[in-house]
PDB file of N, CA and C in Angstrom:
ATOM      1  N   UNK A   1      89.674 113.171 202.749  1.00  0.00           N
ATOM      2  CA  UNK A   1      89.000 114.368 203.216  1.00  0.00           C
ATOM      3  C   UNK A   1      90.017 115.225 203.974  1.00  0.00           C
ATOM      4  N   UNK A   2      90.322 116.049 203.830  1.00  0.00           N
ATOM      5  CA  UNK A   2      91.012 117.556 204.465  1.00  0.00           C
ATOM      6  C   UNK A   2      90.502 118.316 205.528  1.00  0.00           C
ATOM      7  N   UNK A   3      91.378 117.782 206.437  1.00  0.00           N
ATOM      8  CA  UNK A   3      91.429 118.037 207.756  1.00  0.00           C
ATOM      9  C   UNK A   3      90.530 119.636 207.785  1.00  0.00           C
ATOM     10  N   UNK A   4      90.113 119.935 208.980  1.00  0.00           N
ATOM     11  CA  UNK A   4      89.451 121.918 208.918  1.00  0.00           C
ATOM     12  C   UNK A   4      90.942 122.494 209.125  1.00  0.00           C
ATOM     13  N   UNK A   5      91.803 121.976 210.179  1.00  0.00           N
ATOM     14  CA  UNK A   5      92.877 122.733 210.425  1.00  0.00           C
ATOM     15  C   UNK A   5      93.991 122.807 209.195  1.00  0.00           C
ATOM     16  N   UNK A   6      93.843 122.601 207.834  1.00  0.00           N
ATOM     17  CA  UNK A   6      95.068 121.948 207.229  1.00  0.00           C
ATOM     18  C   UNK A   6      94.360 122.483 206.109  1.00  0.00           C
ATOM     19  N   UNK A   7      95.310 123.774 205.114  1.00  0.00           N
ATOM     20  CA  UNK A   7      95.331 124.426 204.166  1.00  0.00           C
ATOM     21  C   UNK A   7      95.068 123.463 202.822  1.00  0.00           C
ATOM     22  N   UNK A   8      94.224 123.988 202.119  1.00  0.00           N
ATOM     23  CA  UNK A   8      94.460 123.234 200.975  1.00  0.00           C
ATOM     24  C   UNK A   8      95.759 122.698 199.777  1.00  0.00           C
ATOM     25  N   UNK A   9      96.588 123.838 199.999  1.00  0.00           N
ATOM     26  CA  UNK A   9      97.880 123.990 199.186  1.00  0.00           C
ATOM     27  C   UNK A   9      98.830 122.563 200.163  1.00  0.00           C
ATOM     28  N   UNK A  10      99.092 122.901 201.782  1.00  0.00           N
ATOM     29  CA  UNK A  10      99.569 121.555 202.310  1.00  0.00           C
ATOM     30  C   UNK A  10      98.646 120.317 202.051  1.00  0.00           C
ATOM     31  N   UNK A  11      97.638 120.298 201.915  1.00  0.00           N
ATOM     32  CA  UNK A  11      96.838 119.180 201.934  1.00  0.00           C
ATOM     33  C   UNK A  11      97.725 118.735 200.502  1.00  0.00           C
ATOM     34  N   UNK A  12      97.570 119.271 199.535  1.00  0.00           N
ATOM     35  CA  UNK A  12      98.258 118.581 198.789  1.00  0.00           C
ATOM     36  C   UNK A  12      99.182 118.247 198.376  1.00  0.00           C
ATOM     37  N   UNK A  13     100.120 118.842 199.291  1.00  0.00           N
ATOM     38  CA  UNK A  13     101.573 117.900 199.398  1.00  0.00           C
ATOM     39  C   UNK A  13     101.913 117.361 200.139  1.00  0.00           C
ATOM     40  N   UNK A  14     100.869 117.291 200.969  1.00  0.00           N
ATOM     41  CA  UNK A  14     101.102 115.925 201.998  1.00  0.00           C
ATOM     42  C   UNK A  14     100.259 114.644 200.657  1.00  0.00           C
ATOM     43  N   UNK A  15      99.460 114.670 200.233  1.00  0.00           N
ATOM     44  CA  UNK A  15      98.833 113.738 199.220  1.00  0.00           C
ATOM     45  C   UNK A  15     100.138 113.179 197.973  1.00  0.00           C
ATOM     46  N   UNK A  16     100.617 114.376 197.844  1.00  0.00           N
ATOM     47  CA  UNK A  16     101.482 114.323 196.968  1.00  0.00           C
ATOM     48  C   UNK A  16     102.929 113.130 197.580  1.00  0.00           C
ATOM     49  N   UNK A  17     102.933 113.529 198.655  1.00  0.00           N
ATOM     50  CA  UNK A  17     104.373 112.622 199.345  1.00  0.00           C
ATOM     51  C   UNK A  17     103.709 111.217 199.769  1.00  0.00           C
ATOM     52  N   UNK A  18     102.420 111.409 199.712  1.00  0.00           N
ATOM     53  CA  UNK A  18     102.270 109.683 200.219  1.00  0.00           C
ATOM     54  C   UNK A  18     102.072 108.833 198.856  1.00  0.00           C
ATOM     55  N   UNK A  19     101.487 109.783 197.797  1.00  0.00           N
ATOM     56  CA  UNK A  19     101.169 109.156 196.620  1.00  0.00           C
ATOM     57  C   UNK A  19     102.425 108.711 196.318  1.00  0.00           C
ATOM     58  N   UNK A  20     103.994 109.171 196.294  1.00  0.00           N
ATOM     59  CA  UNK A  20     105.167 108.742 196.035  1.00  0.00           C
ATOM     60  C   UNK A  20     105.367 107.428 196.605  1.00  0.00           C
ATOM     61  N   UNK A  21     105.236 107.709 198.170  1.00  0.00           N
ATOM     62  CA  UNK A  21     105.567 106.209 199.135  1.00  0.00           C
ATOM     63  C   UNK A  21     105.441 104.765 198.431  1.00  0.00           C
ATOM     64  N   UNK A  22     106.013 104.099 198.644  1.00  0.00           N
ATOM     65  CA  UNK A  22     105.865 102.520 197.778  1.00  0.00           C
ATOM     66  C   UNK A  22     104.478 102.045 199.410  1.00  0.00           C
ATOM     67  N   UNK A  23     104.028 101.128 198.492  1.00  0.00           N
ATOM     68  CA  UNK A  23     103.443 100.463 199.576  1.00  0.00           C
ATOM     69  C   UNK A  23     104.053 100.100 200.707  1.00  0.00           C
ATOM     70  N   UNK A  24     105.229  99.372 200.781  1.00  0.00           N
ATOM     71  CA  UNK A  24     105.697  99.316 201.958  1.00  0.00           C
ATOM     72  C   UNK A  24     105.913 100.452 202.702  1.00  0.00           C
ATOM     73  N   UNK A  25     106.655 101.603 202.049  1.00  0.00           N
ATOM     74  CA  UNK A  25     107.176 103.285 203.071  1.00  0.00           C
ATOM     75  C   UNK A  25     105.420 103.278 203.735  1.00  0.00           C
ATOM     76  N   UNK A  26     104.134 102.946 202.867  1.00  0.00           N
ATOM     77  CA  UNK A  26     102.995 103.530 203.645  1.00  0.00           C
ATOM     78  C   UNK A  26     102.305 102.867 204.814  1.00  0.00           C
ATOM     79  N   UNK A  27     102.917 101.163 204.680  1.00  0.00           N
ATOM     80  CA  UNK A  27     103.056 100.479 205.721  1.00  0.00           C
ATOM     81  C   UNK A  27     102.998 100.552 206.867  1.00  0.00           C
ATOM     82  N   UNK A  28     105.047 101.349 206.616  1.00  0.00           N
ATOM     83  CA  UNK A  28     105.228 101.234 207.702  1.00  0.00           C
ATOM     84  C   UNK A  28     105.539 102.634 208.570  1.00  0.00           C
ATOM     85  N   UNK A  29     104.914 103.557 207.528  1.00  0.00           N
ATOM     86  CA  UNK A  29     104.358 105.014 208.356  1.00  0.00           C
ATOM     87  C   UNK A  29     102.491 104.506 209.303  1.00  0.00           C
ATOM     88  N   UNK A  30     102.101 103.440 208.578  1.00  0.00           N
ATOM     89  CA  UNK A  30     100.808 103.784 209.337  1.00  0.00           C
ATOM     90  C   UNK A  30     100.725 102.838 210.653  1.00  0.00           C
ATOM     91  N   UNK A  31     102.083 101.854 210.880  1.00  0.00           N
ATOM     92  CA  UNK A  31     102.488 101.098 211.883  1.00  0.00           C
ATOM     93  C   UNK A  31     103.128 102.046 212.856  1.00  0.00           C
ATOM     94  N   UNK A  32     104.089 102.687 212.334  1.00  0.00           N
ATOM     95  CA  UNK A  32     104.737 103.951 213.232  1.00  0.00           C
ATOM     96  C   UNK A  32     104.238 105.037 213.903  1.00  0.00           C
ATOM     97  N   UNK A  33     102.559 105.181 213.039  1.00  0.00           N
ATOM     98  CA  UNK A  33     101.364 106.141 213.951  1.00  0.00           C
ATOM     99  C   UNK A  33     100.821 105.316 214.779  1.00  0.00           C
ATOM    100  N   UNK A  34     100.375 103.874 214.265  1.00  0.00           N
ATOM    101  CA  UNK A  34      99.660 103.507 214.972  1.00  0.00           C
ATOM    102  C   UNK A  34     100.546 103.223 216.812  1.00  0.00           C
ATOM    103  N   UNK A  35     101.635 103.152 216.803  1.00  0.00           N
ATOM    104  CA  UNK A  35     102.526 102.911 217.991  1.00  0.00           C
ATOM    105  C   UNK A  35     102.232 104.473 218.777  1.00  0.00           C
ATOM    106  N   UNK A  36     102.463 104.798 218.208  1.00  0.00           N
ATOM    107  CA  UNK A  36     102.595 106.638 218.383  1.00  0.00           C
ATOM    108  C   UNK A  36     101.187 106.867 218.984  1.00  0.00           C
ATOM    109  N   UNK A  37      99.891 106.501 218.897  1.00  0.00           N
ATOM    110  CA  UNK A  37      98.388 107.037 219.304  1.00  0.00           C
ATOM    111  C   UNK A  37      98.539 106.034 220.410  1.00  0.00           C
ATOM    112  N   UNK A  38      98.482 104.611 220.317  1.00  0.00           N
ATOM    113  CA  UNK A  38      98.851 103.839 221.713  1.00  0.00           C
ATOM    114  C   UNK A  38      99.669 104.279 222.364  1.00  0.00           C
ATOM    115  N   UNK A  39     101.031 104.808 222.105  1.00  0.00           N
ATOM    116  CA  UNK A  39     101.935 105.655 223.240  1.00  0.00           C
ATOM    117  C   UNK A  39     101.289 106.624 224.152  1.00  0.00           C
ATOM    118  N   UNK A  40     100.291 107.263 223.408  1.00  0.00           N
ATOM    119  CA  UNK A  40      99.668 108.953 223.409  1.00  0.00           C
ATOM    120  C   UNK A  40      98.885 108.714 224.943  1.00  0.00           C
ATOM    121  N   UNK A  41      97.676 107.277 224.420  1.00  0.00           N
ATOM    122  CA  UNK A  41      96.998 107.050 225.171  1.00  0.00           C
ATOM    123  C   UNK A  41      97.293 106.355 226.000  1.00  0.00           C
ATOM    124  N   UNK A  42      98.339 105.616 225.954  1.00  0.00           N
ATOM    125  CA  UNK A  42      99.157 105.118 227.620  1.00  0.00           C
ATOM    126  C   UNK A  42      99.752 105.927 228.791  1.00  0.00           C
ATOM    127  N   UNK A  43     100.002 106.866 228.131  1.00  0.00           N
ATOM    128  CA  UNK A  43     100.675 108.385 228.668  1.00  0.00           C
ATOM    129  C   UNK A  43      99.019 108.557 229.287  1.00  0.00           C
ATOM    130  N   UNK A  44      98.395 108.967 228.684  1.00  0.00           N
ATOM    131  CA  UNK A  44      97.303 109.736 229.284  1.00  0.00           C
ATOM    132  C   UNK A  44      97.133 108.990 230.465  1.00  0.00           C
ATOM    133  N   UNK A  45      96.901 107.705 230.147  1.00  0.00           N
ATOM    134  CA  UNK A  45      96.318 106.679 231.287  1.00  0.00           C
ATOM    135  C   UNK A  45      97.457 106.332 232.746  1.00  0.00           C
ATOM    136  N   UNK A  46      98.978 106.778 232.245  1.00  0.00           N
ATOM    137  CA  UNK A  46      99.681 106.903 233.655  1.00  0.00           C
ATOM    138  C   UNK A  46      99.853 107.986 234.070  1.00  0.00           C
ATOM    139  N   UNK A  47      99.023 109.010 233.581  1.00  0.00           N
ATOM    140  CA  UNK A  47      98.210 110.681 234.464  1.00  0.00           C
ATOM    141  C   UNK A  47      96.911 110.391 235.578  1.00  0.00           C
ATOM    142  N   UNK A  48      96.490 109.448 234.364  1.00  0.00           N
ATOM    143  CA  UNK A  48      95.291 109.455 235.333  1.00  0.00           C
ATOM    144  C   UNK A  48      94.970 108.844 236.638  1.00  0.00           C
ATOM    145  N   UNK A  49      96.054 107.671 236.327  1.00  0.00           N
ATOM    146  CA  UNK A  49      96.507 106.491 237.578  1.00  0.00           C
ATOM    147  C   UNK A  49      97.489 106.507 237.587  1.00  0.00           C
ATOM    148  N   UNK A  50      98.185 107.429 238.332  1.00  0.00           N
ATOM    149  CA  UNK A  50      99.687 107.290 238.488  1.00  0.00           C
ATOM    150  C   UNK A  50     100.085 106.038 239.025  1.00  0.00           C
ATOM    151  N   UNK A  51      99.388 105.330 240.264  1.00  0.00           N
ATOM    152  CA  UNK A  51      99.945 104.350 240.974  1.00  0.00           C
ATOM    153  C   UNK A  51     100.128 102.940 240.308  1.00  0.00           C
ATOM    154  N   UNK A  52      99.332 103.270 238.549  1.00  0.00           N
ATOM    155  CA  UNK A  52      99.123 102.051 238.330  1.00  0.00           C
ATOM    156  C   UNK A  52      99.734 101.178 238.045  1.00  0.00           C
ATOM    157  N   UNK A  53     100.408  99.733 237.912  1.00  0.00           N
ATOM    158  CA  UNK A  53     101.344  99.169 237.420  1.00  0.00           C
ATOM    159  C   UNK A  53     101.419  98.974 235.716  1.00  0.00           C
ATOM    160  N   UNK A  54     102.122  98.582 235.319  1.00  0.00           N
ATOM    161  CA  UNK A  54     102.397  98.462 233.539  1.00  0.00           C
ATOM    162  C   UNK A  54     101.693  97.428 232.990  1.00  0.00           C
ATOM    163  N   UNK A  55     101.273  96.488 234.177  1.00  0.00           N
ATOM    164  CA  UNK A  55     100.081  95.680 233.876  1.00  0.00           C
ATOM    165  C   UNK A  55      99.049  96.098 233.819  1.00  0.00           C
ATOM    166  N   UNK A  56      98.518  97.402 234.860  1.00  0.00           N
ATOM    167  CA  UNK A  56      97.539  97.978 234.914  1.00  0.00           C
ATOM    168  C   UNK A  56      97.231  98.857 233.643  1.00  0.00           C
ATOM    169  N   UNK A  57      97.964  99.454 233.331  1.00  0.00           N
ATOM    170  CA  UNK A  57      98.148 100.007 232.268  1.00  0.00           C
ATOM    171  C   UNK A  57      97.308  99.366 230.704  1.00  0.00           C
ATOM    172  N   UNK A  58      98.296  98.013 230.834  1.00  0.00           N
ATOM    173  CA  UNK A  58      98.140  97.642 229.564  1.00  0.00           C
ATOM    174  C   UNK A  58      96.537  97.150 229.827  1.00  0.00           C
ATOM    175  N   UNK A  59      96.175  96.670 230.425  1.00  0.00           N
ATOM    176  CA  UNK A  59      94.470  96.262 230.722  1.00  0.00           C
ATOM    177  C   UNK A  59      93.908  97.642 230.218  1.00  0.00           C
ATOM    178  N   UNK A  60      94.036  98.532 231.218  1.00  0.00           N
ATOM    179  CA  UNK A  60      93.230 100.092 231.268  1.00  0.00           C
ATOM    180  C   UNK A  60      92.981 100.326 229.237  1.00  0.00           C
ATOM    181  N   UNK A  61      94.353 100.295 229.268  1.00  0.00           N
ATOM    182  CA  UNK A  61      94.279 100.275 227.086  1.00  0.00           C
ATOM    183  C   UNK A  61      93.637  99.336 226.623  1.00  0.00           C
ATOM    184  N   UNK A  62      93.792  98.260 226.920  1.00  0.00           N
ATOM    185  CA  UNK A  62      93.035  97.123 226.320  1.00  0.00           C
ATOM    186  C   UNK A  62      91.783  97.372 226.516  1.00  0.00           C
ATOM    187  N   UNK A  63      91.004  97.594 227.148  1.00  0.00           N
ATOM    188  CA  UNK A  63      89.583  98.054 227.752  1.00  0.00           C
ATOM    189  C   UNK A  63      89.392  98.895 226.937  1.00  0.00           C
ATOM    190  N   UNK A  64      90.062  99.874 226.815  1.00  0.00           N
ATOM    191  CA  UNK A  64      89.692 101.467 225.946  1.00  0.00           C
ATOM    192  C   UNK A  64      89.700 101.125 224.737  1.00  0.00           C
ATOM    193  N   UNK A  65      90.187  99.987 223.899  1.00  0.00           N
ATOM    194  CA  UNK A  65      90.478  99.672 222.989  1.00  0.00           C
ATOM    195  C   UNK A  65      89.520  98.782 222.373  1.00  0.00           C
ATOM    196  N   UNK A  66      88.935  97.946 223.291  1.00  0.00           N
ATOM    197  CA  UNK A  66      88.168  96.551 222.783  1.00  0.00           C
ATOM    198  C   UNK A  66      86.600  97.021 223.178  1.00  0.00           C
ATOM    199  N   UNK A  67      86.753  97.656 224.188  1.00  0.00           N
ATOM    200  CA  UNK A  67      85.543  97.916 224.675  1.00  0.00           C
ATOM    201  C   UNK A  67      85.043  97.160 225.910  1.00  0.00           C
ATOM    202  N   UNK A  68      84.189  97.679 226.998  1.00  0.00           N
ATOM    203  CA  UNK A  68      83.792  96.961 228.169  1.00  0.00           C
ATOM    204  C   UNK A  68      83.367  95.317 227.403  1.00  0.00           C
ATOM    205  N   UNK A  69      82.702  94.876 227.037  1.00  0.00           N
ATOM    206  CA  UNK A  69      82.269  93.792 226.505  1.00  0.00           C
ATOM    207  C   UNK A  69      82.787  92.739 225.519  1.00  0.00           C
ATOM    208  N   UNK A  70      83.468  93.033 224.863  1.00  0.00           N
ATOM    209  CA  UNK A  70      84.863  91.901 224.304  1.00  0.00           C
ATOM    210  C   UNK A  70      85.960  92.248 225.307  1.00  0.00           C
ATOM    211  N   UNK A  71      86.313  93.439 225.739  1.00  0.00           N
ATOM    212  CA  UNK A  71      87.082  92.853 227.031  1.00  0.00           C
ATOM    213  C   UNK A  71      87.204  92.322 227.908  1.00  0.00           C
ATOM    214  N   UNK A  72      86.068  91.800 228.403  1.00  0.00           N
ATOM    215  CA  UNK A  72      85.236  90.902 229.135  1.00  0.00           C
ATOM    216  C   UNK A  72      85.470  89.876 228.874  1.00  0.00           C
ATOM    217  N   UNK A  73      85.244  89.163 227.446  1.00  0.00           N
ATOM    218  CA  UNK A  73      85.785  88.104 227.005  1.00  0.00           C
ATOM    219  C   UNK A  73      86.695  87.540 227.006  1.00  0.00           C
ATOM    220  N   UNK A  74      87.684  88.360 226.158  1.00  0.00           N
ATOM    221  CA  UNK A  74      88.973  87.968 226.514  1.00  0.00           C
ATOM    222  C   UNK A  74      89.923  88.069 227.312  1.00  0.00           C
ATOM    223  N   UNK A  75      89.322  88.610 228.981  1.00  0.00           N
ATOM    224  CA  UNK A  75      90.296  89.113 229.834  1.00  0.00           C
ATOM    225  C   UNK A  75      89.469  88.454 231.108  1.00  0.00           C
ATOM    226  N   UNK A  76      88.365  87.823 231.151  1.00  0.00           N
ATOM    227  CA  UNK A  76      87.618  87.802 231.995  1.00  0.00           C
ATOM    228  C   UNK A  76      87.300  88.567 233.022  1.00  0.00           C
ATOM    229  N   UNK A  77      85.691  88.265 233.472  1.00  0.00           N
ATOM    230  CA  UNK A  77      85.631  89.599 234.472  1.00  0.00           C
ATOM    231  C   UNK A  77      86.003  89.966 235.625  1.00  0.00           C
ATOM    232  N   UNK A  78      86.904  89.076 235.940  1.00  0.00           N
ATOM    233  CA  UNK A  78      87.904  89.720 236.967  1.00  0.00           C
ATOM    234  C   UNK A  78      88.677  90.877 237.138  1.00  0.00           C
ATOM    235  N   UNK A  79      88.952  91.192 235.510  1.00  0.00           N
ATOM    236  CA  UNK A  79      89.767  92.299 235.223  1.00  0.00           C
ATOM    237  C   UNK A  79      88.847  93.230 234.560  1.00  0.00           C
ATOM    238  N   UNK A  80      87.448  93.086 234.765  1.00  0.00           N
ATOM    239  CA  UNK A  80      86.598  94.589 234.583  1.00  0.00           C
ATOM    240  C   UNK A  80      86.732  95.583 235.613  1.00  0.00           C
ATOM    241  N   UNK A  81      86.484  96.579 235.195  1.00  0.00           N
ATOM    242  CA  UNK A  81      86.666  97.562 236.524  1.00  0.00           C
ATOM    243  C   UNK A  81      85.134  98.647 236.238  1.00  0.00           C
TER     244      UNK A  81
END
């Protein structure tokens, strides 16, 4: 599906360059975003808590990520906030 912001003529050469990619090039472009949106949102989260430590951090993501309730689980609720 094609983005609202994103022309039809680019839409299809961006389709066109991934259709080329071997499975692996698409791999390891969607490993290289996926680092890139966790970067995005770690950034956000040492705006919001500057003071926080890199432990704090990585919880704060993990939470945002898993959700209040499997984070719970696997982090126990000590580390709910």
């Amino acid at each position: 599906m094609r983005p609202l912001d994103t022309s039809p003529e680019a839409w299809k050469v961006q389709m066109d360059l991934i259709r080329r990619m071997s499975p692996g090039e698409r791999l390891a472009r969607a490993i290289e975003y996926s680092a890139l949106v966790r970067s995005l949102a770690e950034a956000a989260l040492r705006r919001e808590h500057p003071g926080a430590s890199q432990r704090d951090i990585f919880l704060l993501a993990a939470r945002q990520r898993l959700g209040a309730e499997l984070f719970e689980r696997v982090y126990g609720p000590e580390w709910s906030r």
